[in-house]
Protein backbone atom coordinates (compact mmCIF):
# COMPACT_ATOMS: atom_id res chain seq x y z
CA UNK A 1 -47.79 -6.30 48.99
CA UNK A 2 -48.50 -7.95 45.70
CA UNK A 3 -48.58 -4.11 43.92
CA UNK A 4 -45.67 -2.84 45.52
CA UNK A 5 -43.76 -6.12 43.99
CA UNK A 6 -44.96 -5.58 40.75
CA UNK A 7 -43.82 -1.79 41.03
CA UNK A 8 -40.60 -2.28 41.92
CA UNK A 9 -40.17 -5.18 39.40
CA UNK A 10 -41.86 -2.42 37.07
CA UNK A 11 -39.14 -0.05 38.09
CA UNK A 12 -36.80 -2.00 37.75
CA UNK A 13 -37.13 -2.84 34.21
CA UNK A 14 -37.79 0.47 33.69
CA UNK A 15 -34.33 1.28 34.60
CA UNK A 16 -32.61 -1.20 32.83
CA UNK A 17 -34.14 -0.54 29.62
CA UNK A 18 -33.47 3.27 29.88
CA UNK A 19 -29.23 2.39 30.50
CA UNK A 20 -29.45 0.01 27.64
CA UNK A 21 -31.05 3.19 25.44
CA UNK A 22 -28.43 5.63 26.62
CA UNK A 23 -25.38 3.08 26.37
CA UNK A 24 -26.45 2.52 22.82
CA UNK A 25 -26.47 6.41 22.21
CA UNK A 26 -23.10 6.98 24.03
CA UNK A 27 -22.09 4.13 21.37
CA UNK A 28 -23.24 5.89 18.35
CA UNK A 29 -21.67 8.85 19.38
CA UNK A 30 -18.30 7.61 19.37
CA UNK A 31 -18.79 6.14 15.90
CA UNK A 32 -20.45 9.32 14.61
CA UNK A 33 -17.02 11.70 14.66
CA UNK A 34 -13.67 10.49 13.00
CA UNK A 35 -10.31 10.44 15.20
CA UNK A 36 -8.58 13.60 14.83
CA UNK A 37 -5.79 14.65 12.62
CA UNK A 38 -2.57 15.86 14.47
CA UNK A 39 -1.69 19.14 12.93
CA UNK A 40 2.08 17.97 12.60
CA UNK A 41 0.92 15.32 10.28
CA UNK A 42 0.43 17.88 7.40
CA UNK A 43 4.24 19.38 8.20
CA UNK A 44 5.63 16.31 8.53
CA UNK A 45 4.55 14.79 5.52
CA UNK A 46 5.39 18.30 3.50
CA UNK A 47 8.92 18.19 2.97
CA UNK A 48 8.53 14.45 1.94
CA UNK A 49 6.24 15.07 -1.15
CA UNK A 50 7.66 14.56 -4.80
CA UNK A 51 6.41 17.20 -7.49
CA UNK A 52 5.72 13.88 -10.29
CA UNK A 53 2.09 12.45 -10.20
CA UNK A 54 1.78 8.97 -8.57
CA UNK A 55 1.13 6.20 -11.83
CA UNK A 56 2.44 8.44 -15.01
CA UNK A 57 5.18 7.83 -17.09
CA UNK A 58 6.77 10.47 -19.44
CA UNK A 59 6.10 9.51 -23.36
CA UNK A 60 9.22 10.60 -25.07
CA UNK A 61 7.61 10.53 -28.01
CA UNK A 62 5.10 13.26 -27.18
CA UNK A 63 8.04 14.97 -25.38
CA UNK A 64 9.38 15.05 -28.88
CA UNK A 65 6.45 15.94 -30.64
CA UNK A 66 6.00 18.73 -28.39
CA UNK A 67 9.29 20.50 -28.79
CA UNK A 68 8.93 20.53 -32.90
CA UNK A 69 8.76 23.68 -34.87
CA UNK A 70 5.52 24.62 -35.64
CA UNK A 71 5.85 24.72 -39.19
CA UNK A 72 6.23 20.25 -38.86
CA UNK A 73 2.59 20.71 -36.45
CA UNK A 74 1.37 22.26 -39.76
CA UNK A 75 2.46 19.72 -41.94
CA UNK A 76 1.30 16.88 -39.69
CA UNK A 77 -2.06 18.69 -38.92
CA UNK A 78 -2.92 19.53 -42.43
CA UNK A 79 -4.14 16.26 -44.15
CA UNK A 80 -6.24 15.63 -41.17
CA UNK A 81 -8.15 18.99 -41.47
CA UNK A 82 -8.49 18.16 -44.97
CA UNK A 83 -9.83 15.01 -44.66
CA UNK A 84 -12.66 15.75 -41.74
């Protein structure tokens, strides 16, 4: 009588401890994978996009310096190549 307490007692932890294990997995599962992505979110958010980078300003100064003749590039330029 005594053994067939201490089996079932036995089996009984036995049980428990395996559903805690495969509760914990089921847990880790669900963490493992991100939420999905509806595909509509990349159409959606398409037609709201600007072309200008997010954070930069345009220098009007290099604006400037960009649209000179070459000739004043070579006139700039030149005492610097001299000097290195």
């Amino acid at each position: 009588m005594k053994k067939r307490l201490e089996r079932f007692l036995l089996a009984i932890l036995a049980g428990l401890f395996i559903f805690q294990l495969s509760s914990f997995r089921g847990q880790l599962s669900s963490q493992e994978y991100p939420a999905k992505r509806q595909i509509s979110d990349y159409l959606s958010s398409f037609l709201s996009r600007s072309t200008q980078p997010l954070g930069l300003k345009e220098d009007q100064k290099l604006r400037q310096l960009l649209y000179q003749a070459p000739v004043k590039w070579v006139i700039r330029a030149n005492p610097r190549h001299i000097l290195n």
